[in-house]
PDB file of N, CA and C in Angstrom:
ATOM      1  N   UNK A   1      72.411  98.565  99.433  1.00  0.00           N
ATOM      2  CA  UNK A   1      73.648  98.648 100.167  1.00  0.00           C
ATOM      3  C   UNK A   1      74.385  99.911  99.719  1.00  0.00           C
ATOM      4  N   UNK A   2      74.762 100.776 100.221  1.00  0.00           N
ATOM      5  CA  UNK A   2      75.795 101.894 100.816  1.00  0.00           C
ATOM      6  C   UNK A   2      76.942 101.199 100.188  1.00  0.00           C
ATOM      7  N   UNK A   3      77.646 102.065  99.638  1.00  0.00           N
ATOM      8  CA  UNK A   3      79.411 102.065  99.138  1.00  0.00           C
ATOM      9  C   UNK A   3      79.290 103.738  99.809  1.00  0.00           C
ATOM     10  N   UNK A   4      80.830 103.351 101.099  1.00  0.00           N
ATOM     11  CA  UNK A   4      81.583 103.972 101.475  1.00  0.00           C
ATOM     12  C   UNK A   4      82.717 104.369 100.718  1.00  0.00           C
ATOM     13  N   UNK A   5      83.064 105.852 100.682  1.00  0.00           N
ATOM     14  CA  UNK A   5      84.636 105.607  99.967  1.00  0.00           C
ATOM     15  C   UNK A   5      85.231 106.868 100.980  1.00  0.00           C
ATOM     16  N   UNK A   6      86.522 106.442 101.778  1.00  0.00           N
ATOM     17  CA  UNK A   6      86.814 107.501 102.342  1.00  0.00           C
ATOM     18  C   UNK A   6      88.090 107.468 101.833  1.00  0.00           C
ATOM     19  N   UNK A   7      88.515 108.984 101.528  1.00  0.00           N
ATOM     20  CA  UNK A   7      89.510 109.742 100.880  1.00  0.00           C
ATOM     21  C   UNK A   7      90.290 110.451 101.477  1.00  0.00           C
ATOM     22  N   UNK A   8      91.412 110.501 102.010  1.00  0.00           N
ATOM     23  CA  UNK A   8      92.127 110.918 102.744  1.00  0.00           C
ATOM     24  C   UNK A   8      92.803 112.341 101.886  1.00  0.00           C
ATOM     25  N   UNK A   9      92.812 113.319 102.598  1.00  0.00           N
ATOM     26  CA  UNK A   9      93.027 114.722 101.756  1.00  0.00           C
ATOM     27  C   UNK A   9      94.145 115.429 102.858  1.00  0.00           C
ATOM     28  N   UNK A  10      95.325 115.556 101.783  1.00  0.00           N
ATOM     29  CA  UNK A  10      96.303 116.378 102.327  1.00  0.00           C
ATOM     30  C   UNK A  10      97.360 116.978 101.135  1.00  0.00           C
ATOM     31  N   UNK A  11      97.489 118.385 101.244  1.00  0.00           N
ATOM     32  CA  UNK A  11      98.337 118.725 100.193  1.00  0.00           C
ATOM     33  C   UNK A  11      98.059 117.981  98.458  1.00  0.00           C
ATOM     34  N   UNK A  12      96.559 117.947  98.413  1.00  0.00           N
ATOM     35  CA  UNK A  12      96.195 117.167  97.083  1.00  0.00           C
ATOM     36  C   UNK A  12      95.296 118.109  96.497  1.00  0.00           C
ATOM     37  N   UNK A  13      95.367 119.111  96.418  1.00  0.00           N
ATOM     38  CA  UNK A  13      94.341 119.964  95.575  1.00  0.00           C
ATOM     39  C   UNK A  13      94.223 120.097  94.480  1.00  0.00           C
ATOM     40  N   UNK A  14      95.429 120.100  93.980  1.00  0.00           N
ATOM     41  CA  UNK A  14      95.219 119.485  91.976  1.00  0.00           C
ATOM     42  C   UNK A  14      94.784 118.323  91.395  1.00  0.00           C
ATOM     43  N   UNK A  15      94.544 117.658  92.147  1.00  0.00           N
ATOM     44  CA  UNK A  15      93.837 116.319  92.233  1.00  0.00           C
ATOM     45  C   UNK A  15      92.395 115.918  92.951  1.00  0.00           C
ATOM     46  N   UNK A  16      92.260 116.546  93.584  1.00  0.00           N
ATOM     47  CA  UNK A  16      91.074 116.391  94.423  1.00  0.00           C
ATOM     48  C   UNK A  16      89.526 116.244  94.007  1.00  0.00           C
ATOM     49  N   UNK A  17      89.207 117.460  93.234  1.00  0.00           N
ATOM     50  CA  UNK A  17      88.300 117.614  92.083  1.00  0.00           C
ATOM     51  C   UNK A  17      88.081 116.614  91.105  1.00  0.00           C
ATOM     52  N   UNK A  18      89.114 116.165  90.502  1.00  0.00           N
ATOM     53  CA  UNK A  18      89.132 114.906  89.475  1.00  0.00           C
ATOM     54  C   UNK A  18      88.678 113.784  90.576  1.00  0.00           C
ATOM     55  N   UNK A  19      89.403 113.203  91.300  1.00  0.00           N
ATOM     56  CA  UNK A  19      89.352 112.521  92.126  1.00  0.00           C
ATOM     57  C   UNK A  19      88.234 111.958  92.917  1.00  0.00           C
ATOM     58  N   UNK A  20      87.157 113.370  93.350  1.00  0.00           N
ATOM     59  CA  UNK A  20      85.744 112.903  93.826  1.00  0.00           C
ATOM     60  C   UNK A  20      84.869 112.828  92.619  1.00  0.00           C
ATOM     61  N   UNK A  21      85.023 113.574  91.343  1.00  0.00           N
ATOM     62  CA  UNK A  21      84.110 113.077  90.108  1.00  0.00           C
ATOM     63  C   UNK A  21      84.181 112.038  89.881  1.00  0.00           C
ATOM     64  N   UNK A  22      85.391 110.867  89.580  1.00  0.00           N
ATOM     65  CA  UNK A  22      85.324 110.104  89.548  1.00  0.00           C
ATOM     66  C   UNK A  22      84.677 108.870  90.192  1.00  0.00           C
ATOM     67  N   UNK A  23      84.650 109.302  91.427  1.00  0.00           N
ATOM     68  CA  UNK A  23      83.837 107.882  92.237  1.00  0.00           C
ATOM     69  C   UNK A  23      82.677 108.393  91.854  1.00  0.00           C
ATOM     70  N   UNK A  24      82.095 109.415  92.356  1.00  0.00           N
ATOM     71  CA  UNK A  24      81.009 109.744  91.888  1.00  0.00           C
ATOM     72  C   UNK A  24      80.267 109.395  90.673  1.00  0.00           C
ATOM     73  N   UNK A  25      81.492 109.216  89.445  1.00  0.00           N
ATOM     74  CA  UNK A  25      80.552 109.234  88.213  1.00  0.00           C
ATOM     75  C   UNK A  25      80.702 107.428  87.699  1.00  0.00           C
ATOM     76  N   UNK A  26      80.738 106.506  89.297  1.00  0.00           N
ATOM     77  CA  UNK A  26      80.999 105.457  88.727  1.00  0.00           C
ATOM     78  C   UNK A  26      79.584 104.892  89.120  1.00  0.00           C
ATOM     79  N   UNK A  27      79.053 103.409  88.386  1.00  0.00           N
ATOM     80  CA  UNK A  27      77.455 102.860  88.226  1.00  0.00           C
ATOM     81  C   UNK A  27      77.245 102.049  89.259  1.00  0.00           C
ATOM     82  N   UNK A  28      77.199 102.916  90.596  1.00  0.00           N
ATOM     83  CA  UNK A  28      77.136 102.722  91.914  1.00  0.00           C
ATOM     84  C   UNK A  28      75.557 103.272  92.277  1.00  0.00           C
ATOM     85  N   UNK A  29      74.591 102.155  92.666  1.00  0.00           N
ATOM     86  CA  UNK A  29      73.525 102.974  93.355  1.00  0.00           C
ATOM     87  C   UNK A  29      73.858 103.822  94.426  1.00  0.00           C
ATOM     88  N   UNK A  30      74.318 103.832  95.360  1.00  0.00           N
ATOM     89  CA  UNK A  30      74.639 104.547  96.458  1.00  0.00           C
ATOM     90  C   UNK A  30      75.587 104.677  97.132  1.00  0.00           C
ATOM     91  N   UNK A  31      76.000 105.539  96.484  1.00  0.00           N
ATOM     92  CA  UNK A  31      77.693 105.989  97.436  1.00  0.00           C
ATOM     93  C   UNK A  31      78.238 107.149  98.282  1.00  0.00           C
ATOM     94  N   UNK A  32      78.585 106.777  99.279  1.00  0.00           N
ATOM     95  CA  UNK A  32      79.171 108.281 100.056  1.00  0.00           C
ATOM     96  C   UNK A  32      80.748 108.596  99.805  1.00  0.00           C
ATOM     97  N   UNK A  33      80.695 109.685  99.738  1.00  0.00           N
ATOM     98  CA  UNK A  33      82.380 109.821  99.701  1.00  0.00           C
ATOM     99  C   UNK A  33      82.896 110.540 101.019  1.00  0.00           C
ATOM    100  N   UNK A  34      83.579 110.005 102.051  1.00  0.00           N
ATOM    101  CA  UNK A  34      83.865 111.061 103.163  1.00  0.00           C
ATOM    102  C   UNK A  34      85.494 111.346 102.697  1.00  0.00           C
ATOM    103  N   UNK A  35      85.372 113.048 102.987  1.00  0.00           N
ATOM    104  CA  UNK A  35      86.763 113.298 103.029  1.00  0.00           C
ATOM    105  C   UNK A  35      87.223 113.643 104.104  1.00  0.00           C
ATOM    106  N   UNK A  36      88.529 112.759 104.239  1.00  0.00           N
ATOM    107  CA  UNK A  36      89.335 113.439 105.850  1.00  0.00           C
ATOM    108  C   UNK A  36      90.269 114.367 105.340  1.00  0.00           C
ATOM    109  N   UNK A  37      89.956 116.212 105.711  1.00  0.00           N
ATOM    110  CA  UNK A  37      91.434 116.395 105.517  1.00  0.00           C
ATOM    111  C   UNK A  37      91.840 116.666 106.334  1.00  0.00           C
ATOM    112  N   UNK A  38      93.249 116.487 106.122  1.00  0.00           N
ATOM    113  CA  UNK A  38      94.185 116.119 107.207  1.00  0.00           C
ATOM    114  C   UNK A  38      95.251 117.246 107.871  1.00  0.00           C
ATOM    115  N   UNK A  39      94.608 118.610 107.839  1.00  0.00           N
ATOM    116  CA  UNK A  39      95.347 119.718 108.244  1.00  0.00           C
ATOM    117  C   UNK A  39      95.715 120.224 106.817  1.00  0.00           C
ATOM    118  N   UNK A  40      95.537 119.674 106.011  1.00  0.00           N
ATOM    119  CA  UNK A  40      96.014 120.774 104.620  1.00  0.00           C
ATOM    120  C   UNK A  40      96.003 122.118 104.331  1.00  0.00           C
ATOM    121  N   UNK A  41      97.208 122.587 104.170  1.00  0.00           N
ATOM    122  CA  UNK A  41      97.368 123.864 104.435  1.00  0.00           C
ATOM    123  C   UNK A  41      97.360 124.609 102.664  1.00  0.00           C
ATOM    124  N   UNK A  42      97.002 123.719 101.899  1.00  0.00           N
ATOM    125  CA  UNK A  42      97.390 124.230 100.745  1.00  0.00           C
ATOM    126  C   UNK A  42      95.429 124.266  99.767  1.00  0.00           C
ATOM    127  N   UNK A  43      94.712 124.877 100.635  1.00  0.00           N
ATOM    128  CA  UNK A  43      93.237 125.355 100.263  1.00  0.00           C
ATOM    129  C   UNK A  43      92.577 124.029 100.248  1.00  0.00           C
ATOM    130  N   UNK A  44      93.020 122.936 100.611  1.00  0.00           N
ATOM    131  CA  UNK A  44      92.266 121.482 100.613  1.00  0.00           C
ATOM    132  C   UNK A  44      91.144 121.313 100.699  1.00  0.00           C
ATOM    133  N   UNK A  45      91.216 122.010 102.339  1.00  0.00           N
ATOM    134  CA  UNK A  45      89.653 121.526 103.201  1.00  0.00           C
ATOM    135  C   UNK A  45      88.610 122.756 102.955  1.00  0.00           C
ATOM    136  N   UNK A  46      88.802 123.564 102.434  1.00  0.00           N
ATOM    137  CA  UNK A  46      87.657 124.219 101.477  1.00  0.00           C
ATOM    138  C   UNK A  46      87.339 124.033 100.571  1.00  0.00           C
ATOM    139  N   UNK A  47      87.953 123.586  99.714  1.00  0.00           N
ATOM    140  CA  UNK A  47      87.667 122.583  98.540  1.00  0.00           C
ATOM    141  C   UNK A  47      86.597 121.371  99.091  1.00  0.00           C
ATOM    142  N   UNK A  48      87.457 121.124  99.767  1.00  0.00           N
ATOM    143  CA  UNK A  48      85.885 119.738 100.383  1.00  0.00           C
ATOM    144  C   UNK A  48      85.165 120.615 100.896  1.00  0.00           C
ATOM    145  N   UNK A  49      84.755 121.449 101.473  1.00  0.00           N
ATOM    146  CA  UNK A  49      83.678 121.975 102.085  1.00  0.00           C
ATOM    147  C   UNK A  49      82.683 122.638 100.660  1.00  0.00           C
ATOM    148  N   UNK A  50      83.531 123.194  99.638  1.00  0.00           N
ATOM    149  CA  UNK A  50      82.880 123.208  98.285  1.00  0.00           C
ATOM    150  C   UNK A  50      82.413 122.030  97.856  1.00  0.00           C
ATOM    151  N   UNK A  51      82.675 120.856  97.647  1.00  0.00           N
ATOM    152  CA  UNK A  51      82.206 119.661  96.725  1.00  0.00           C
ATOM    153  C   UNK A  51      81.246 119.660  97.758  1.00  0.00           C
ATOM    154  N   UNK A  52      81.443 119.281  99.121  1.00  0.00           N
ATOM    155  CA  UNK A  52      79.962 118.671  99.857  1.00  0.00           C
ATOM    156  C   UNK A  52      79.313 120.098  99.949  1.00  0.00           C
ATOM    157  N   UNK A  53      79.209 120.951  99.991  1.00  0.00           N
ATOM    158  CA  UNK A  53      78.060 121.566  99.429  1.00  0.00           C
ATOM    159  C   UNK A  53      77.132 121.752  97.655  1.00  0.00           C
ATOM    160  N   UNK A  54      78.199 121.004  97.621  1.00  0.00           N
ATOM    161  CA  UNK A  54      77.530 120.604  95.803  1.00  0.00           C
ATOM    162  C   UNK A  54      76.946 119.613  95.675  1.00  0.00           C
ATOM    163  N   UNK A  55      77.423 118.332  96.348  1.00  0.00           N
ATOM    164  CA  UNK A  55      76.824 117.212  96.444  1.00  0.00           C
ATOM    165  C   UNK A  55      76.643 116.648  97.802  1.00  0.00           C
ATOM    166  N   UNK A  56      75.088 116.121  97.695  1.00  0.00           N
ATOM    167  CA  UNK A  56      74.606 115.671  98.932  1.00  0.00           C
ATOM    168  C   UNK A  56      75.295 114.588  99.525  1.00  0.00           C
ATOM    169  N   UNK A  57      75.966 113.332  98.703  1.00  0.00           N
ATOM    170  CA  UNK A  57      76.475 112.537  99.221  1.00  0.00           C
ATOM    171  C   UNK A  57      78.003 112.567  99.446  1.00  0.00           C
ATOM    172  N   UNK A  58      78.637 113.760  99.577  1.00  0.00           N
ATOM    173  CA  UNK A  58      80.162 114.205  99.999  1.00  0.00           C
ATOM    174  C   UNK A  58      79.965 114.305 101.719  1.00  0.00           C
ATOM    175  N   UNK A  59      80.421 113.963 102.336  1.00  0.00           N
ATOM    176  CA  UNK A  59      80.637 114.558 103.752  1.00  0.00           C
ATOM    177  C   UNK A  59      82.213 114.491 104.139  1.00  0.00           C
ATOM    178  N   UNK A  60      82.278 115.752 104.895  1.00  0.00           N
ATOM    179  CA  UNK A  60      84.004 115.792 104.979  1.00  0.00           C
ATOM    180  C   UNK A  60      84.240 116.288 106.666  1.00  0.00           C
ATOM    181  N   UNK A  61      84.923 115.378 106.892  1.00  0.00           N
ATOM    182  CA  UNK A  61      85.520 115.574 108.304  1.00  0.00           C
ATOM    183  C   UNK A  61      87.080 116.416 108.415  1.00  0.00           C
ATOM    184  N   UNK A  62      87.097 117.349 109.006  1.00  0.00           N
ATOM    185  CA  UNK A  62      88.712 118.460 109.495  1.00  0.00           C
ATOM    186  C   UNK A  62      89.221 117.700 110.635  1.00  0.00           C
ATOM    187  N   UNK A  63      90.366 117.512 110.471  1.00  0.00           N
ATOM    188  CA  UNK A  63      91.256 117.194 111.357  1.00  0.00           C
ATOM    189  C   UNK A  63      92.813 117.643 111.652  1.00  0.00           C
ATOM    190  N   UNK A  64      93.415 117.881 112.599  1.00  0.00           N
ATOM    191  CA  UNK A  64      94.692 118.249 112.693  1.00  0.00           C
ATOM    192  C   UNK A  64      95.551 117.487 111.842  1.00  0.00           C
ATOM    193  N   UNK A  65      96.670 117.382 111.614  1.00  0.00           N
ATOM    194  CA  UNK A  65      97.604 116.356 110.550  1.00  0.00           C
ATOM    195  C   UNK A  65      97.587 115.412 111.475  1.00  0.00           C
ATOM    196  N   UNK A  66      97.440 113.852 111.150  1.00  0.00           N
ATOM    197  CA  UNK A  66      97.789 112.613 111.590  1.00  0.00           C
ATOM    198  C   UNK A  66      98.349 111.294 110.640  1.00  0.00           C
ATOM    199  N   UNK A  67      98.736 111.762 110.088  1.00  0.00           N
ATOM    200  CA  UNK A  67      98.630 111.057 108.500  1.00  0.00           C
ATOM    201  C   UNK A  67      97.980 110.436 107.880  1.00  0.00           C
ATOM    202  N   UNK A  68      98.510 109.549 106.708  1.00  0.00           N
ATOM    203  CA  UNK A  68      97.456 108.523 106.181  1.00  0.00           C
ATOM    204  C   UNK A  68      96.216 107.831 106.851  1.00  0.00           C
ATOM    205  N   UNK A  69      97.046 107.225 107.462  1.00  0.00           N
ATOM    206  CA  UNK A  69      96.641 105.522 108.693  1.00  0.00           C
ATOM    207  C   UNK A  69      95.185 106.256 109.377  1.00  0.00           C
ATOM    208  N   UNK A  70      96.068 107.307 109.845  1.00  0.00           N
ATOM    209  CA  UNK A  70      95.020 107.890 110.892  1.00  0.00           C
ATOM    210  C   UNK A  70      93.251 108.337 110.256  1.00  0.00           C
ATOM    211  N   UNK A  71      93.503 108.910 108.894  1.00  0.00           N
ATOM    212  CA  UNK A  71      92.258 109.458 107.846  1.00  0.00           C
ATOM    213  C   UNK A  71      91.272 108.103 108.596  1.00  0.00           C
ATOM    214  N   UNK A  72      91.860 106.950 108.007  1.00  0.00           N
ATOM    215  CA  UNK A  72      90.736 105.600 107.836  1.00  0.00           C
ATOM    216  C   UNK A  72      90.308 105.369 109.706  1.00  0.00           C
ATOM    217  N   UNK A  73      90.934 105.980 110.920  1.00  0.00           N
ATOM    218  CA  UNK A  73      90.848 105.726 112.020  1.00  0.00           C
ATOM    219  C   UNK A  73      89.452 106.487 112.574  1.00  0.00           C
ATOM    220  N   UNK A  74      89.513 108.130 111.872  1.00  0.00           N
ATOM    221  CA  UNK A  74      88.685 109.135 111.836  1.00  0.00           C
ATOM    222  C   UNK A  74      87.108 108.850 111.197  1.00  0.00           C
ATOM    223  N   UNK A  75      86.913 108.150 110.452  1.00  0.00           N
ATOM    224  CA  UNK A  75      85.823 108.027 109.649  1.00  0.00           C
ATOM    225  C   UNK A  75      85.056 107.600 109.930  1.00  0.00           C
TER     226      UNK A  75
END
């Protein structure tokens, strides 16, 4: 079984990095992490486009701002 974890990304870049190591480095056979970011204007969604090219199981979806609610609607 698949563990989903979707992460909603906006204006969180000092955090972000910590944030996907962590799921990542938890004793999960198989986990995806999707990131939504959410229009972040503050280097976000290249940052995710860096981690999922580092790791195979990151995938990250761009989206205009919709807020929170909306990340988990997108996924």
């Amino acid at each position: 079984m698949k563990l989903s974890v979707i992460v909603p990304v906006y204006q969180s870049i000092g955090s972000l990095q910590r944030c996907v190591a962590s799921i990542i480095s938890q004793r999960v056979p198989e986990v995806e992490v999707i990131l939504v970011d959410d229009g972040s204007t503050d280097g976000g969604g290249e940052l995710c486009d860096s981690l999922a090219a580092s790791e195979s199981c990151i995938r990250v979806i761009h989206r205009q701002n919709g807020g929170l609610s909306a990340a988990g609607i997108q996924a």
